[in-house]
PDB file of N, CA and C in Angstrom:
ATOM      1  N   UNK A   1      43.959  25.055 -49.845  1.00  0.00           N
ATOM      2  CA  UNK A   1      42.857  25.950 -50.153  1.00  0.00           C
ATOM      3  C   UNK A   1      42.845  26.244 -51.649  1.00  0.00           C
ATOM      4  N   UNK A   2      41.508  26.324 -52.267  1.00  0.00           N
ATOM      5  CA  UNK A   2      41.907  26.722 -53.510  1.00  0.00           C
ATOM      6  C   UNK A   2      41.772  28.054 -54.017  1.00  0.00           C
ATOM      7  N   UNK A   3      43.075  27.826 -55.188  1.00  0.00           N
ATOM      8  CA  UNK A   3      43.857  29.011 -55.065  1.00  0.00           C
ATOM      9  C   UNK A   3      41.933  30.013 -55.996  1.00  0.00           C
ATOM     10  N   UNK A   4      41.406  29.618 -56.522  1.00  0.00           N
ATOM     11  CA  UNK A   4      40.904  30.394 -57.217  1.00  0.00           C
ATOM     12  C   UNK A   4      39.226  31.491 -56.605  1.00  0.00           C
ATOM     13  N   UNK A   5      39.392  30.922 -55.229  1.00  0.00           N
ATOM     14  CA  UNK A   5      38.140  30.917 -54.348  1.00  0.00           C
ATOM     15  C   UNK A   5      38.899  32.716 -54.051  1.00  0.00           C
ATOM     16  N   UNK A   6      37.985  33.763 -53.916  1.00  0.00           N
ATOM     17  CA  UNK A   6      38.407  35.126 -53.878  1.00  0.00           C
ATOM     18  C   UNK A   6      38.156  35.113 -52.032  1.00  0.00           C
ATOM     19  N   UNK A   7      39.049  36.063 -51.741  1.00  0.00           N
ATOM     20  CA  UNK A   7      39.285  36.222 -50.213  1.00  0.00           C
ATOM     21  C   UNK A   7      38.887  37.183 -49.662  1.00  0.00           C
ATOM     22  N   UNK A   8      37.871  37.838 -50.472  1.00  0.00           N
ATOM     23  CA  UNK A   8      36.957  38.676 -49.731  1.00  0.00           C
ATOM     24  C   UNK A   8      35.906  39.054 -50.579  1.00  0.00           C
ATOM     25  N   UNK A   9      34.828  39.704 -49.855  1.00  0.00           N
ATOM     26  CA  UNK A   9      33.754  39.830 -50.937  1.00  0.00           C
ATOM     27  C   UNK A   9      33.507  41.673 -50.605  1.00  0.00           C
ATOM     28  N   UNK A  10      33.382  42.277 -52.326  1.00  0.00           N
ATOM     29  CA  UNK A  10      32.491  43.450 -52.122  1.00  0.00           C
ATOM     30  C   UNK A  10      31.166  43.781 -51.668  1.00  0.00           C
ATOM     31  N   UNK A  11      31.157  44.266 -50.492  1.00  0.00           N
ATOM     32  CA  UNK A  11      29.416  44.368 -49.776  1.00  0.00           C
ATOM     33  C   UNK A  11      29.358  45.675 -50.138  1.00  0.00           C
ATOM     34  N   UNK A  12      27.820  45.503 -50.764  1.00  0.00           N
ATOM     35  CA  UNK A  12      26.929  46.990 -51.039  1.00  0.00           C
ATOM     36  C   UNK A  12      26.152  47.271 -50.250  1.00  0.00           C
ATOM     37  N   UNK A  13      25.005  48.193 -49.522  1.00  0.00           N
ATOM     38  CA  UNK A  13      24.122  48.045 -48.924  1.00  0.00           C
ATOM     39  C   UNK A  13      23.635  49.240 -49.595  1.00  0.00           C
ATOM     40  N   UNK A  14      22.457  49.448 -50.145  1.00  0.00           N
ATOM     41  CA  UNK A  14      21.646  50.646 -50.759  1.00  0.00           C
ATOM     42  C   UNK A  14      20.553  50.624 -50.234  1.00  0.00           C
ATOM     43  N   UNK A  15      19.803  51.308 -49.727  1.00  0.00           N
ATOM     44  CA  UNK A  15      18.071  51.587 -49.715  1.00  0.00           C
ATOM     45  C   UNK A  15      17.688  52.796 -50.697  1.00  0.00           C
ATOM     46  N   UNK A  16      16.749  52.873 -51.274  1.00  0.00           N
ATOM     47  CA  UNK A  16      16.458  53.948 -52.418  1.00  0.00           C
ATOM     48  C   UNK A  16      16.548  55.641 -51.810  1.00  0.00           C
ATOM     49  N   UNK A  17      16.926  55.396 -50.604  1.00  0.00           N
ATOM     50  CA  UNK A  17      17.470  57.160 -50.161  1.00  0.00           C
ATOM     51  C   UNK A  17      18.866  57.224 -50.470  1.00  0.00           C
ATOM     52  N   UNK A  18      19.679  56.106 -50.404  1.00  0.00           N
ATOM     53  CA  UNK A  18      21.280  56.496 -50.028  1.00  0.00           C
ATOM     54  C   UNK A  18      22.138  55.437 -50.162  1.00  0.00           C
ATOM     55  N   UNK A  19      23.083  55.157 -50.336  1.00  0.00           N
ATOM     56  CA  UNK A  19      24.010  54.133 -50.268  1.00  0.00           C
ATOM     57  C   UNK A  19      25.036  53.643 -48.925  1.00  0.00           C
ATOM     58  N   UNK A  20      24.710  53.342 -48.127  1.00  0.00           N
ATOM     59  CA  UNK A  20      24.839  53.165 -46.831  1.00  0.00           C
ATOM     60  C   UNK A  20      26.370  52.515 -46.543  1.00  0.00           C
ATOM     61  N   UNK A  21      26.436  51.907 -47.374  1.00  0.00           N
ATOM     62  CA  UNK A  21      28.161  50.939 -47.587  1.00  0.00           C
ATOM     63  C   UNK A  21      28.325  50.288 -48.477  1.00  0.00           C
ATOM     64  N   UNK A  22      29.680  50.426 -48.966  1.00  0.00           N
ATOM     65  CA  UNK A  22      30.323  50.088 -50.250  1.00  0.00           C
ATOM     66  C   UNK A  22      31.728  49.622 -49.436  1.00  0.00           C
ATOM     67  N   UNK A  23      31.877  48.514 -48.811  1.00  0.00           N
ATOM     68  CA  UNK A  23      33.134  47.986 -48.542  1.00  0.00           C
ATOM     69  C   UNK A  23      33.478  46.883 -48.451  1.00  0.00           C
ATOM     70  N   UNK A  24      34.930  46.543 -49.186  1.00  0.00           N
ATOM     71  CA  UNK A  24      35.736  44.717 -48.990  1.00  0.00           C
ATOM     72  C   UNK A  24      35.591  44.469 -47.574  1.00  0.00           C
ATOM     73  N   UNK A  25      34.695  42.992 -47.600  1.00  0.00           N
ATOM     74  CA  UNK A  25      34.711  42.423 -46.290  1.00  0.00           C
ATOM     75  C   UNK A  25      35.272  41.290 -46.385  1.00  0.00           C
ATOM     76  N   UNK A  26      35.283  40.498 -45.063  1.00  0.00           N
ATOM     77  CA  UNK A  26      35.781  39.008 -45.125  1.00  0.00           C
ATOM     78  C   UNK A  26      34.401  37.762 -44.998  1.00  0.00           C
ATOM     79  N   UNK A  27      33.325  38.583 -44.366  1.00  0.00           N
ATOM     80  CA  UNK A  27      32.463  37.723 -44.118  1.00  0.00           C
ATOM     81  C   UNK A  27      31.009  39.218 -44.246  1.00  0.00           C
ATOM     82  N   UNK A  28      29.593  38.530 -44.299  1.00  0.00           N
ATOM     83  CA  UNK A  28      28.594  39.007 -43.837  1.00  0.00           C
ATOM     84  C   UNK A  28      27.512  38.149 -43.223  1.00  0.00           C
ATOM     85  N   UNK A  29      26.498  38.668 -42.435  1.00  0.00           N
ATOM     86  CA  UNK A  29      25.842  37.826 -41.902  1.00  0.00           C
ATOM     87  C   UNK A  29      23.908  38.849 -42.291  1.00  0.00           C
ATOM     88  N   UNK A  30      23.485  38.162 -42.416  1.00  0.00           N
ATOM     89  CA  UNK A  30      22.183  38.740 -43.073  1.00  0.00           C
ATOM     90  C   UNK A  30      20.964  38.405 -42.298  1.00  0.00           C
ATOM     91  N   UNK A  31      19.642  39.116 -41.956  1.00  0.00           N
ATOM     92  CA  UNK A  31      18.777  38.399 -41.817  1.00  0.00           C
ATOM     93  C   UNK A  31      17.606  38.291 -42.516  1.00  0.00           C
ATOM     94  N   UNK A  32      17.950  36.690 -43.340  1.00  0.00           N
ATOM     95  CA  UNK A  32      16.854  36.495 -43.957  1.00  0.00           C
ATOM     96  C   UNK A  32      15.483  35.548 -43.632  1.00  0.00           C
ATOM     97  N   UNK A  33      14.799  35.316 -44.562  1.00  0.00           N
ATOM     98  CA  UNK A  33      13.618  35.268 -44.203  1.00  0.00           C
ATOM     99  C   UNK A  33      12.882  34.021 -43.435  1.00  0.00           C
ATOM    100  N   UNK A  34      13.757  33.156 -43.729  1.00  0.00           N
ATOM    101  CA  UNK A  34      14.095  31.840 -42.865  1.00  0.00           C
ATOM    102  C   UNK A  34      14.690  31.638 -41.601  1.00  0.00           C
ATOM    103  N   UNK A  35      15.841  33.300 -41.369  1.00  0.00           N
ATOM    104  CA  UNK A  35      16.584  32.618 -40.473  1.00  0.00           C
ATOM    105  C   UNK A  35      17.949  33.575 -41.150  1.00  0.00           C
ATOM    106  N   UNK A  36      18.965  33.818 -39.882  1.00  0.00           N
ATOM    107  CA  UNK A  36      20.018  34.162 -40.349  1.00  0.00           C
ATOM    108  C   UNK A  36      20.852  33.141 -41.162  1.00  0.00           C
ATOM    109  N   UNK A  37      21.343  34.168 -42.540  1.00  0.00           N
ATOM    110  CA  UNK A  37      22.629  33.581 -43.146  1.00  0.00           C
ATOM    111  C   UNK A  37      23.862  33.726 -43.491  1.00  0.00           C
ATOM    112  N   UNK A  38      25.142  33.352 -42.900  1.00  0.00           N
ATOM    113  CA  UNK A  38      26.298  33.809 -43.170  1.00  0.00           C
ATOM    114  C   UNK A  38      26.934  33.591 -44.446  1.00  0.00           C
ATOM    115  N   UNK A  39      27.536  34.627 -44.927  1.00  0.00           N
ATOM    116  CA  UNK A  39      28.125  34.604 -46.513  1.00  0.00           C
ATOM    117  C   UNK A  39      29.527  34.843 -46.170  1.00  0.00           C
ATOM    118  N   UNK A  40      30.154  33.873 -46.965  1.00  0.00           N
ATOM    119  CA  UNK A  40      31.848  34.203 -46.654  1.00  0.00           C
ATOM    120  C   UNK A  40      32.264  34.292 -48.341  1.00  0.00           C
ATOM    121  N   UNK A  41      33.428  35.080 -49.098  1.00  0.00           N
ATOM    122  CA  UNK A  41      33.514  34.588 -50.190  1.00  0.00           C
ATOM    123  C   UNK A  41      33.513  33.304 -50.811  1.00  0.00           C
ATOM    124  N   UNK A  42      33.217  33.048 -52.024  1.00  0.00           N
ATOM    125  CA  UNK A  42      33.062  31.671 -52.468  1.00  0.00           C
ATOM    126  C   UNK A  42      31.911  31.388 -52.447  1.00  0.00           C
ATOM    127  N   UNK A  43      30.891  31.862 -52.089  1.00  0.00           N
ATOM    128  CA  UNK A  43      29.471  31.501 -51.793  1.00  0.00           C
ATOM    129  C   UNK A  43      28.917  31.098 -53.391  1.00  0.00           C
ATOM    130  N   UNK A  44      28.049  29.936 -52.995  1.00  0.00           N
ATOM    131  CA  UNK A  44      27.114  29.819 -54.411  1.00  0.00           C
ATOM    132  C   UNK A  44      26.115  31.350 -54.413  1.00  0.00           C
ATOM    133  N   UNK A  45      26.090  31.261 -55.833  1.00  0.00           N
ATOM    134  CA  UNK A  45      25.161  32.580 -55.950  1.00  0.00           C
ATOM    135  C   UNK A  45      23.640  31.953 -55.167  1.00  0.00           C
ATOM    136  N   UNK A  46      23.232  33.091 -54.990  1.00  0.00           N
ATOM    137  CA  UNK A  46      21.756  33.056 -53.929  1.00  0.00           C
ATOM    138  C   UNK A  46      21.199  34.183 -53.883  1.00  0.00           C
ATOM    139  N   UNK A  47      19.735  34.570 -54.437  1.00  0.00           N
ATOM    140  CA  UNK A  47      18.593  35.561 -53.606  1.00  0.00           C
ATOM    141  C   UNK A  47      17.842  35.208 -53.216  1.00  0.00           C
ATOM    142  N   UNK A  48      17.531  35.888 -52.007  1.00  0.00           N
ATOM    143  CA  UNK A  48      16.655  35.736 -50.552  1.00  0.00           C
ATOM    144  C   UNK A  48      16.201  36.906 -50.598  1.00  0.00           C
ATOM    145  N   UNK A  49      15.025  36.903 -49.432  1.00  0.00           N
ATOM    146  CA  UNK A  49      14.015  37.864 -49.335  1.00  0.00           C
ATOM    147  C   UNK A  49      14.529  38.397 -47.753  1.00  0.00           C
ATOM    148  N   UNK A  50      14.724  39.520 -47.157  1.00  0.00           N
ATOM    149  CA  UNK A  50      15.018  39.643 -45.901  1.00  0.00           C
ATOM    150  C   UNK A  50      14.154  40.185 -44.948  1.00  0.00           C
ATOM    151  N   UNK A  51      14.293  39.829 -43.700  1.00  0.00           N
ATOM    152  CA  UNK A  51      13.321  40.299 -42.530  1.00  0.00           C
ATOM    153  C   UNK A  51      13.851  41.668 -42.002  1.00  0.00           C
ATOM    154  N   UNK A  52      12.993  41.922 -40.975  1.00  0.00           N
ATOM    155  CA  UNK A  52      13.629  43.252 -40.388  1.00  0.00           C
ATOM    156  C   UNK A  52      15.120  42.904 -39.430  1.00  0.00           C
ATOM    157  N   UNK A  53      16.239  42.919 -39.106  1.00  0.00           N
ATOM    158  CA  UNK A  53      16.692  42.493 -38.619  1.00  0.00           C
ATOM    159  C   UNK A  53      18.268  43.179 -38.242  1.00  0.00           C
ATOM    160  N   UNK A  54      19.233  42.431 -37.945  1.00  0.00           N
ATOM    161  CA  UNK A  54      20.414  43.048 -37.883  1.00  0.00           C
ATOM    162  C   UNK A  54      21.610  42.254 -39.474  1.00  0.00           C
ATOM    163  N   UNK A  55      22.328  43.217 -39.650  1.00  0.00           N
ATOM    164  CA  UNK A  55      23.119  42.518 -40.668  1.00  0.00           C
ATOM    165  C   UNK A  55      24.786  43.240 -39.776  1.00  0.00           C
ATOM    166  N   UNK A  56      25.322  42.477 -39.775  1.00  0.00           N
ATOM    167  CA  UNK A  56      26.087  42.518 -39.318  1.00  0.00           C
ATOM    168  C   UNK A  56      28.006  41.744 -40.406  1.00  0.00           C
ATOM    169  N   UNK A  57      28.842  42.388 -40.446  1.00  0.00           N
ATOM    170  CA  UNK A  57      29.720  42.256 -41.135  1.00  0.00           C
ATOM    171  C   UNK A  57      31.441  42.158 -40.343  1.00  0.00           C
ATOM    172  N   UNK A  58      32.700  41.673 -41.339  1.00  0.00           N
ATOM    173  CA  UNK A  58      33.500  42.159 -40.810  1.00  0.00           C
ATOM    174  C   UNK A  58      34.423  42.875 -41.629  1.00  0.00           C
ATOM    175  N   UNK A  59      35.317  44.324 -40.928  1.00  0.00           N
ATOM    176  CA  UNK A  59      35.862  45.096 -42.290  1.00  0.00           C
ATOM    177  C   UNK A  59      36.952  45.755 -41.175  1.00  0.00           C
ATOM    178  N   UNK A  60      38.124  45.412 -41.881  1.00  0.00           N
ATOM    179  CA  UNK A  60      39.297  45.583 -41.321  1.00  0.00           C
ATOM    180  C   UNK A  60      39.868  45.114 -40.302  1.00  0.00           C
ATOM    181  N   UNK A  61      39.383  43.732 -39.656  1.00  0.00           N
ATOM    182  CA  UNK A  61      39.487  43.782 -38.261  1.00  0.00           C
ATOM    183  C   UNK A  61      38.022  43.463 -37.243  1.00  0.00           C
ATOM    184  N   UNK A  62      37.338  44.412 -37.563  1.00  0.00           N
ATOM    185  CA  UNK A  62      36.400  44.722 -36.527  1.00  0.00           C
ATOM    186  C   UNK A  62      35.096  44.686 -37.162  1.00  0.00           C
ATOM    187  N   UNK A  63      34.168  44.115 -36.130  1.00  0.00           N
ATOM    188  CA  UNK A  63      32.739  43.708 -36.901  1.00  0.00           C
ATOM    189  C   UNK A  63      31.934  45.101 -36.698  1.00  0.00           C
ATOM    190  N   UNK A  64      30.994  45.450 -37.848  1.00  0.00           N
ATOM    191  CA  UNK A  64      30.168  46.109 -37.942  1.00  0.00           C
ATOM    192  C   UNK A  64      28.958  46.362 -38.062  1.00  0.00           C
ATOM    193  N   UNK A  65      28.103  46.707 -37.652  1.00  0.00           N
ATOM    194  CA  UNK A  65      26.973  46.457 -37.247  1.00  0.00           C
ATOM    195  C   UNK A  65      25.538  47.653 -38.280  1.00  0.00           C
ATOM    196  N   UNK A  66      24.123  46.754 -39.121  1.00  0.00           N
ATOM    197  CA  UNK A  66      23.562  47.555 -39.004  1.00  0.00           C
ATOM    198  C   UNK A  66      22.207  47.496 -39.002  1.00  0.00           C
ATOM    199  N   UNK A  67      21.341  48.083 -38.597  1.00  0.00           N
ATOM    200  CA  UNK A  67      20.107  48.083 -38.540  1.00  0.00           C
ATOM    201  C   UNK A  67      19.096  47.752 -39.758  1.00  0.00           C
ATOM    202  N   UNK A  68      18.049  46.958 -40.355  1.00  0.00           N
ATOM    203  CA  UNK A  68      17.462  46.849 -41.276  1.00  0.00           C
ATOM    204  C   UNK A  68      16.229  46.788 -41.723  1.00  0.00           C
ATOM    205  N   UNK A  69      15.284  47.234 -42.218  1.00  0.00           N
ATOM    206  CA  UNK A  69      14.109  46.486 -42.974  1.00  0.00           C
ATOM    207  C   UNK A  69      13.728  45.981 -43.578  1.00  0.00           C
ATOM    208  N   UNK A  70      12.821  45.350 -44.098  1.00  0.00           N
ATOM    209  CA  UNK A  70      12.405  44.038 -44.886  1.00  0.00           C
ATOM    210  C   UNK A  70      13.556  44.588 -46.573  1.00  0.00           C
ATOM    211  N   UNK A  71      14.192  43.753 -47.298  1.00  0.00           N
ATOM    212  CA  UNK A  71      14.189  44.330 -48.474  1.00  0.00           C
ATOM    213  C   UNK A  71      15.015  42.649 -49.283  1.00  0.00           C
ATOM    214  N   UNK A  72      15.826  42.659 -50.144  1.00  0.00           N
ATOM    215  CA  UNK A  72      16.160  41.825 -50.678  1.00  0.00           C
ATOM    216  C   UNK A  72      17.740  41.643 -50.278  1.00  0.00           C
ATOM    217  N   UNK A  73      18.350  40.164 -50.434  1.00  0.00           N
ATOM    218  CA  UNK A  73      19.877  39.906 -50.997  1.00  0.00           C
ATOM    219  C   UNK A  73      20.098  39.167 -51.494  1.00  0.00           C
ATOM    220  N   UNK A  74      21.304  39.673 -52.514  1.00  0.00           N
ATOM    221  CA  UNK A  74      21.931  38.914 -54.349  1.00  0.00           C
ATOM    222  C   UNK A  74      23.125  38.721 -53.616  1.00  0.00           C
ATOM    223  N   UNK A  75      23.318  37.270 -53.477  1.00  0.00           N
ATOM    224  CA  UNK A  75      24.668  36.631 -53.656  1.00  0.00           C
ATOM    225  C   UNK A  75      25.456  36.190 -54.928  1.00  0.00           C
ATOM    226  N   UNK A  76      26.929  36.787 -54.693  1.00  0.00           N
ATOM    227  CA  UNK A  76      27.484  35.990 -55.532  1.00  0.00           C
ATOM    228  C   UNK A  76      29.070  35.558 -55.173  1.00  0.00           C
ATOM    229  N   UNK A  77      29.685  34.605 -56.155  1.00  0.00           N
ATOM    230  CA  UNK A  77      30.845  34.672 -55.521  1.00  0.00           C
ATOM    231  C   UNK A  77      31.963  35.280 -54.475  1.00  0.00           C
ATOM    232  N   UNK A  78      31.815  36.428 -55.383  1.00  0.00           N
ATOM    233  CA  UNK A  78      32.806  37.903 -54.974  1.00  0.00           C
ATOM    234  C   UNK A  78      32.201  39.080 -54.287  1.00  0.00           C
ATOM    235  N   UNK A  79      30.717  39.410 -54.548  1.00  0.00           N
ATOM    236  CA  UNK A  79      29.737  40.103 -54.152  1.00  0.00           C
ATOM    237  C   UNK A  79      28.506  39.676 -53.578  1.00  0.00           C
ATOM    238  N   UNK A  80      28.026  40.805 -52.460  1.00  0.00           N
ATOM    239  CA  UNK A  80      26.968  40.757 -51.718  1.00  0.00           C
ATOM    240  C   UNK A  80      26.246  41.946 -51.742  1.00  0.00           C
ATOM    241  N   UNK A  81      25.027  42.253 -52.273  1.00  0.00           N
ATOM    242  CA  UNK A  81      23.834  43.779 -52.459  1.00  0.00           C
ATOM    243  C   UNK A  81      22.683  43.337 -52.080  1.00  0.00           C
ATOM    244  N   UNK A  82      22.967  44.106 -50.861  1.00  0.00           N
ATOM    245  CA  UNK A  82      21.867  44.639 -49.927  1.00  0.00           C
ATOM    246  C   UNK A  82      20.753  45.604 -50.384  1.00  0.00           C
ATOM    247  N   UNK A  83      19.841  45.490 -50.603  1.00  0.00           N
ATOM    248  CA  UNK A  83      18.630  46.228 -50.986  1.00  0.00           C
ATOM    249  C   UNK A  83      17.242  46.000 -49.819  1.00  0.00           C
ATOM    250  N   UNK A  84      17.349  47.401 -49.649  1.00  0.00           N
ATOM    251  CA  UNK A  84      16.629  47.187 -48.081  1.00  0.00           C
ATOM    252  C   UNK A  84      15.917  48.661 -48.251  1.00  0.00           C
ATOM    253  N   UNK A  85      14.379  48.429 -47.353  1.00  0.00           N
ATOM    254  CA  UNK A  85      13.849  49.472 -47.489  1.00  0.00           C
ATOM    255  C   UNK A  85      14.199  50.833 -46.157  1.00  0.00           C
ATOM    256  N   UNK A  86      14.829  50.369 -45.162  1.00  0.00           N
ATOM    257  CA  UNK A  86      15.836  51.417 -44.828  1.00  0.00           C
ATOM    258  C   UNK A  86      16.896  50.651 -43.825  1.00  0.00           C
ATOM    259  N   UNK A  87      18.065  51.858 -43.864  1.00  0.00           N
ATOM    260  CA  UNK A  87      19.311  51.005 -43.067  1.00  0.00           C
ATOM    261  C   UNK A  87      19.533  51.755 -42.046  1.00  0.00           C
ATOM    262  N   UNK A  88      19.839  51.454 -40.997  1.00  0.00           N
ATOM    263  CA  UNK A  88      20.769  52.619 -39.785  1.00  0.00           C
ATOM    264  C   UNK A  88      22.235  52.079 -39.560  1.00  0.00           C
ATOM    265  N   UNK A  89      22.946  52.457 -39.760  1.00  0.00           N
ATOM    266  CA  UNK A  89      24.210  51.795 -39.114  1.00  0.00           C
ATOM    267  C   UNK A  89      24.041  51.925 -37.191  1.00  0.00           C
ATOM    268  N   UNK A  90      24.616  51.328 -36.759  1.00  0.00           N
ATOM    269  CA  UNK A  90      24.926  51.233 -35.292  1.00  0.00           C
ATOM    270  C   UNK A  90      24.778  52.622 -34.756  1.00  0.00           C
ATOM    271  N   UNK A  91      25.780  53.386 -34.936  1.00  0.00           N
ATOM    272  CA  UNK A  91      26.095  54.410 -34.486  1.00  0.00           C
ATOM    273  C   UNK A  91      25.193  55.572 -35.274  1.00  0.00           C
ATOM    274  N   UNK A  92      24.220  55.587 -35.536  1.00  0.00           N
ATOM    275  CA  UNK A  92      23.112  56.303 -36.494  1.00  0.00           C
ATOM    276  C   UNK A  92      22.176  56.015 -35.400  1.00  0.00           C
ATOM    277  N   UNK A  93      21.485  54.828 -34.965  1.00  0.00           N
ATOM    278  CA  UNK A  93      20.136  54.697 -34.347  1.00  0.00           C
ATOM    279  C   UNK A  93      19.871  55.752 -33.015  1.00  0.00           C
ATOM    280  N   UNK A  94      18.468  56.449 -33.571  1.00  0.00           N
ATOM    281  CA  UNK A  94      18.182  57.202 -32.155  1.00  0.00           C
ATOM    282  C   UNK A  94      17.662  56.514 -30.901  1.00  0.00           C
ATOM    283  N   UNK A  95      18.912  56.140 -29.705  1.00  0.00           N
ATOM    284  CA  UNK A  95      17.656  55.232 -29.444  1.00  0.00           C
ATOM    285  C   UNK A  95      16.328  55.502 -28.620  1.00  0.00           C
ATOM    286  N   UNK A  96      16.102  56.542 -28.270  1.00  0.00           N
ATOM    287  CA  UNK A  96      14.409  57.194 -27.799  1.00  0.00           C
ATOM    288  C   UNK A  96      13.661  56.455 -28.617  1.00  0.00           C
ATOM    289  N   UNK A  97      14.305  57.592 -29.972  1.00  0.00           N
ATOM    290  CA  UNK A  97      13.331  57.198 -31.132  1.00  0.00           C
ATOM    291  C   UNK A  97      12.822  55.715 -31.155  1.00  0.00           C
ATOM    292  N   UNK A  98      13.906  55.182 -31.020  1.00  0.00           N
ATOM    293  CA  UNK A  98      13.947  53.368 -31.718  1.00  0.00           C
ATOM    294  C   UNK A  98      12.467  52.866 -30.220  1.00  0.00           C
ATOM    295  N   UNK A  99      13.019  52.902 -29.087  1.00  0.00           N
ATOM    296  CA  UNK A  99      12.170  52.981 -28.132  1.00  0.00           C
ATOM    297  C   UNK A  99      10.582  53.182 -28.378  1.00  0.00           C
ATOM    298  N   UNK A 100      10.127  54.486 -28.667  1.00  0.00           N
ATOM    299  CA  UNK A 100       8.800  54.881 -28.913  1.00  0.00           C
ATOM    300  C   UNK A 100       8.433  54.149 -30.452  1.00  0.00           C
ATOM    301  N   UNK A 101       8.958  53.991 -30.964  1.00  0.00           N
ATOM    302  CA  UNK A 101       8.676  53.209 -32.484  1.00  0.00           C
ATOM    303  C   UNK A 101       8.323  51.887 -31.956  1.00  0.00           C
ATOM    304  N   UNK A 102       9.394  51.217 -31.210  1.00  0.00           N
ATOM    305  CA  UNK A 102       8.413  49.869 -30.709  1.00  0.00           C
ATOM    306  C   UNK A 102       7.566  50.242 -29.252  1.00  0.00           C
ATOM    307  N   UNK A 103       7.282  50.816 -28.899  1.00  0.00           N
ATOM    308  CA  UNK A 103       5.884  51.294 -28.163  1.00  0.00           C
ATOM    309  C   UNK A 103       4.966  51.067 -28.972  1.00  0.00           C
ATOM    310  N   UNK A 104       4.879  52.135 -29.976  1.00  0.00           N
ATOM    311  CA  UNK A 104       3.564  52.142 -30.647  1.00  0.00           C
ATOM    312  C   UNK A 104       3.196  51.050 -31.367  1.00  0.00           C
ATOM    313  N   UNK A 105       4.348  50.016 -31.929  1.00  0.00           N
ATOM    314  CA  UNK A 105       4.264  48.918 -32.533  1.00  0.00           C
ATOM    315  C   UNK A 105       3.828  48.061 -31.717  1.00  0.00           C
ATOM    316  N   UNK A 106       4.112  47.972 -30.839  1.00  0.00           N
ATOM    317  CA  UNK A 106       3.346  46.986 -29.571  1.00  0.00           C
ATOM    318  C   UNK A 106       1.985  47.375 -29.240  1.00  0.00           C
ATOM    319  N   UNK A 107       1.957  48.824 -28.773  1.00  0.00           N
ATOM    320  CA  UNK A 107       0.206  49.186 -28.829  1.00  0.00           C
ATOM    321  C   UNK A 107      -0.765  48.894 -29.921  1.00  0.00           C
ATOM    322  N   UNK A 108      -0.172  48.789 -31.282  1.00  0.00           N
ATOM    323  CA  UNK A 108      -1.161  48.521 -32.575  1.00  0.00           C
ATOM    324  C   UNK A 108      -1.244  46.890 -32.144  1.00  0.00           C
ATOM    325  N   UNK A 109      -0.516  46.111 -31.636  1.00  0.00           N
ATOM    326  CA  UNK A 109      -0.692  44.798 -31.696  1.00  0.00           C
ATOM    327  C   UNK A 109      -1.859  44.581 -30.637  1.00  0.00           C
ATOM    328  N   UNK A 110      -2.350  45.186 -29.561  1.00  0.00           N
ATOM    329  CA  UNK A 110      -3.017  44.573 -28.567  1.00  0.00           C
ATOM    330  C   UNK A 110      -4.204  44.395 -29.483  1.00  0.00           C
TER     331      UNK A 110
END
């Protein structure tokens, strides 16, 4: 393996209310606009445009999970920043709420 490839990457996740996570991971997984993409350190640098979707990570052990809206991601070697127009982590989502939000999103579609 080479020795100079970094063995984990700093993940940011910000939306312009709050800073949602700031932690060393081993991997992330994103959804962008094509299609999910997994980032492990070492990655060629890359920005993508992202969908609404799940981003999902791993940190300490155990994968973590979070909710997203359309917003941007900057790859780079060592780092990954999430810029999203809002985030929920897992354990944040109301799910009623989440429920009646796609109700009405489905009723605007008929």
């Amino acid at each position: 393996m080479d020795q100079n490839l970094p063995v984990e990457l700093q993940l940011s996740v910000v939306t312009p209310a709050r800073e949602v996570a700031r932690e060393k991971v081993k991997g992330v997984t994103v959804p962008g606009k094509g299609g999910y993409l997994g980032i492990l350190p070492g990655h060629a640098p890359l920005l993508s445009e992202l969908q609404a979707g799940e981003l999902s990570y791993v940190h300490n052990g155990s994968a973590e999970f979070m909710a997203l809206s359309r917003g941007f991601v900057e790859v780079l070697p060592e780092r990954v920043i999430v810029l999203a127009e809002a985030v929920e982590r897992a354990e944040e989502i109301d799910v009623a709420r989440a429920e009646q939000a796609k109700e009405r999103a489905e009723d605007h579609h008929l």
